[in-house]
Protein backbone atom coordinates (compact mmCIF):
# COMPACT_ATOMS: atom_id res chain seq x y z
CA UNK A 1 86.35 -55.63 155.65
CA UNK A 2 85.30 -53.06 158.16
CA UNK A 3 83.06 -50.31 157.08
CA UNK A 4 85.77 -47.68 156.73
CA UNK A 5 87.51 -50.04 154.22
CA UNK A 6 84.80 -50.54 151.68
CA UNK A 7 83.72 -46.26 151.86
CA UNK A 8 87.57 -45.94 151.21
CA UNK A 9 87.47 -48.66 148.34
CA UNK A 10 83.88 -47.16 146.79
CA UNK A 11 86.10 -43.62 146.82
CA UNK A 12 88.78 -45.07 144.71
CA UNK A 13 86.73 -46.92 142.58
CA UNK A 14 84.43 -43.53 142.11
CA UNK A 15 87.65 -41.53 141.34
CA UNK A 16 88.98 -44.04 139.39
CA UNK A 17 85.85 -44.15 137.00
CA UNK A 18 85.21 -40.70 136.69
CA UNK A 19 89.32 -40.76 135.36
CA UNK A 20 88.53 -43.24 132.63
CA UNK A 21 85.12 -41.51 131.12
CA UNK A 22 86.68 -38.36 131.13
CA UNK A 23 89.67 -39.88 129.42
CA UNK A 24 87.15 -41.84 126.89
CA UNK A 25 84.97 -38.76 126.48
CA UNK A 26 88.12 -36.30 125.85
CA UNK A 27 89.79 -39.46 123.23
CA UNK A 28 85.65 -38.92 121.76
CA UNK A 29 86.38 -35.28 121.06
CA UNK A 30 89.41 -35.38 119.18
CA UNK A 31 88.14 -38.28 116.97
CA UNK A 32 85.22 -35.94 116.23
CA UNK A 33 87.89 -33.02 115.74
CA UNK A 34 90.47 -34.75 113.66
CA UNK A 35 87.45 -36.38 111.43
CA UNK A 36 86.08 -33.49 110.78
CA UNK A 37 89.39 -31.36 110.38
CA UNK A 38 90.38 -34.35 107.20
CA UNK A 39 86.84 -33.88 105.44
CA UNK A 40 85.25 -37.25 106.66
CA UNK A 41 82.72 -35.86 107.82
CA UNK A 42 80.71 -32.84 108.21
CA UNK A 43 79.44 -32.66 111.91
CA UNK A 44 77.56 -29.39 111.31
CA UNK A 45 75.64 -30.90 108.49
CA UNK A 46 74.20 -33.24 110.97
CA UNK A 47 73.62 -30.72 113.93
CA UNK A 48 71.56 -28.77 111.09
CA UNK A 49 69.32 -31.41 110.69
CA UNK A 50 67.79 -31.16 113.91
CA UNK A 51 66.48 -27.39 113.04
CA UNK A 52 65.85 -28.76 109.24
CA UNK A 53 63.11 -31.62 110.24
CA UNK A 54 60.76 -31.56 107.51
CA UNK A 55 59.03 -34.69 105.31
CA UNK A 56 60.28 -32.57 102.51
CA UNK A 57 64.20 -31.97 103.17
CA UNK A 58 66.75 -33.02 100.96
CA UNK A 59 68.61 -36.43 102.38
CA UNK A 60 71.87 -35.36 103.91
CA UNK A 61 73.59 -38.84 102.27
CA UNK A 62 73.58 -41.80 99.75
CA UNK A 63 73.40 -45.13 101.41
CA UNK A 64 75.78 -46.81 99.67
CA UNK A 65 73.97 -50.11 100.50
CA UNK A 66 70.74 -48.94 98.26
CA UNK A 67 72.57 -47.91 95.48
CA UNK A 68 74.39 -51.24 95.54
CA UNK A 69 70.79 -53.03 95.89
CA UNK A 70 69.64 -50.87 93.02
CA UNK A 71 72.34 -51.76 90.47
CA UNK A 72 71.57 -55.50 91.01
């Protein structure tokens, strides 16, 4: 391969990659969207907690794996 064959192949494979994150990122979105649109979960609960970082908060959730340990 001459040098003008493997800049042209790193261009596809550059244009090609960029395709698939942005498809990955954009299929990210819309999971985060339709999740939070059916009352899974509350995204802006969890951007909140960033501002609310104290020793003293209140916990956002149960871990259901506690309260299993704790009942056995």
């Amino acid at each position: 391969m001459t040098t003008v064959e493997i800049e042209q192949l790193r261009a596809y494979m550059y244009v090609i990659g960029t395709g698939v994150v942005m498809v990955i990122f954009y299929y990210y979105i819309i999971y985060l969207y339709r999740s939070e649109k059916k009352g899974e979960k509350d995204y802006e609960k969890y951007g909140n907690l960033a501002l609310d970082d104290e020793l003293d908060s209140k916990i956002l959730e149960k871990n259901p794996k506690l309260e299993n340990d704790k009942k056995e």
